[in-house]
Protein backbone atom coordinates (compact mmCIF):
# COMPACT_ATOMS: atom_id res chain seq x y z
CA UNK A 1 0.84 -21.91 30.07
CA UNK A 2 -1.97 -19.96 31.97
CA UNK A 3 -4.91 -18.35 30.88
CA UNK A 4 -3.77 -15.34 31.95
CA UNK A 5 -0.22 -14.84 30.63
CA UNK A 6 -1.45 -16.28 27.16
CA UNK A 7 -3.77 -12.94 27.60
CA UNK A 8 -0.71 -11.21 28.85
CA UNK A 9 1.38 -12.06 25.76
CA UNK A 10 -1.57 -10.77 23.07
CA UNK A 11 -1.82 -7.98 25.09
CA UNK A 12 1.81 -7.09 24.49
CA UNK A 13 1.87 -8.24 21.19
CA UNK A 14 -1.40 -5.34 20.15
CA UNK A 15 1.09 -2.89 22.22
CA UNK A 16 3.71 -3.35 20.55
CA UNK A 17 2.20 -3.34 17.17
CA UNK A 18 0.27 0.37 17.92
CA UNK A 19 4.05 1.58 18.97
CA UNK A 20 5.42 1.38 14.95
CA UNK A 21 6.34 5.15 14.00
CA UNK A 22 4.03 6.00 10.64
CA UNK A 23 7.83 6.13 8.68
CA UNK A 24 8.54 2.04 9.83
CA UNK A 25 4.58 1.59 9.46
CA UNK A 26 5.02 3.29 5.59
CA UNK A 27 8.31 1.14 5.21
CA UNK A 28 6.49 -2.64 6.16
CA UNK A 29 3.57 -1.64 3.74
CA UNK A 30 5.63 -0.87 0.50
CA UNK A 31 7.73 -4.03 1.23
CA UNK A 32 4.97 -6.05 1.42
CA UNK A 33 3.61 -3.90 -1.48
CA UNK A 34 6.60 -5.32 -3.13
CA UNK A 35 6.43 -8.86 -2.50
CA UNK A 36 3.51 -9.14 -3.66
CA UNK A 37 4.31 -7.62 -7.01
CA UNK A 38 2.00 -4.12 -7.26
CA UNK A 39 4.53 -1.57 -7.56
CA UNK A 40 4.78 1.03 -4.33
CA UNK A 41 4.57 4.52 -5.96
CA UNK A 42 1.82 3.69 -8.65
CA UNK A 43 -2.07 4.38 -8.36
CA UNK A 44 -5.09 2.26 -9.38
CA UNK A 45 -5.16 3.96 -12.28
CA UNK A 46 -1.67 4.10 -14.22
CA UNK A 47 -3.17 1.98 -16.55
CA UNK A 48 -5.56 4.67 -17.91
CA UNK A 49 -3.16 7.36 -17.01
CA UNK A 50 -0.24 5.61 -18.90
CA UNK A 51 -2.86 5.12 -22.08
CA UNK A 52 -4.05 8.62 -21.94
CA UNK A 53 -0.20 10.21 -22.14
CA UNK A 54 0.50 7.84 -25.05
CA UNK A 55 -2.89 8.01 -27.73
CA UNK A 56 -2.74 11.22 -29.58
CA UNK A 57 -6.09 13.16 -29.30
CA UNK A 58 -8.51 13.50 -32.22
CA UNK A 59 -8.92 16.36 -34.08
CA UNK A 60 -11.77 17.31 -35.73
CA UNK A 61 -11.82 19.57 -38.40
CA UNK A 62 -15.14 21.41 -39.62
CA UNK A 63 -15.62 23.08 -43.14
């Protein structure tokens, strides 16, 4: 192959790439999201989130 349709092709390929709709983009990032085990919806920090719902607060009592 030529120089210049190897160019060609990437050039294509970047085009085609920039045409994904944000919905498809959304779609390919949560399924890779997914194979790669980190859940879609969550945020960094459901961990503290999660463990703030569940521990009761402290109370303190004065006399």
């Amino acid at each position: 192959m030529s120089e210049k349709f190897i160019r060609h092709l990437g050039r294509e390929k970047v085009r085609r790439r920039q045409r994904l709709s944000k919905a498809r983009a959304g779609r390919l990032a949560a399924q890779d999201q997914q194979q790669q085990g980190t859940p879609v919806t969550g945020s960094k920090n459901d961990a503290y989130d999660t463990a703030e719902e569940t521990t009761t607060p402290e109370v303190s009592t004065k006399k």
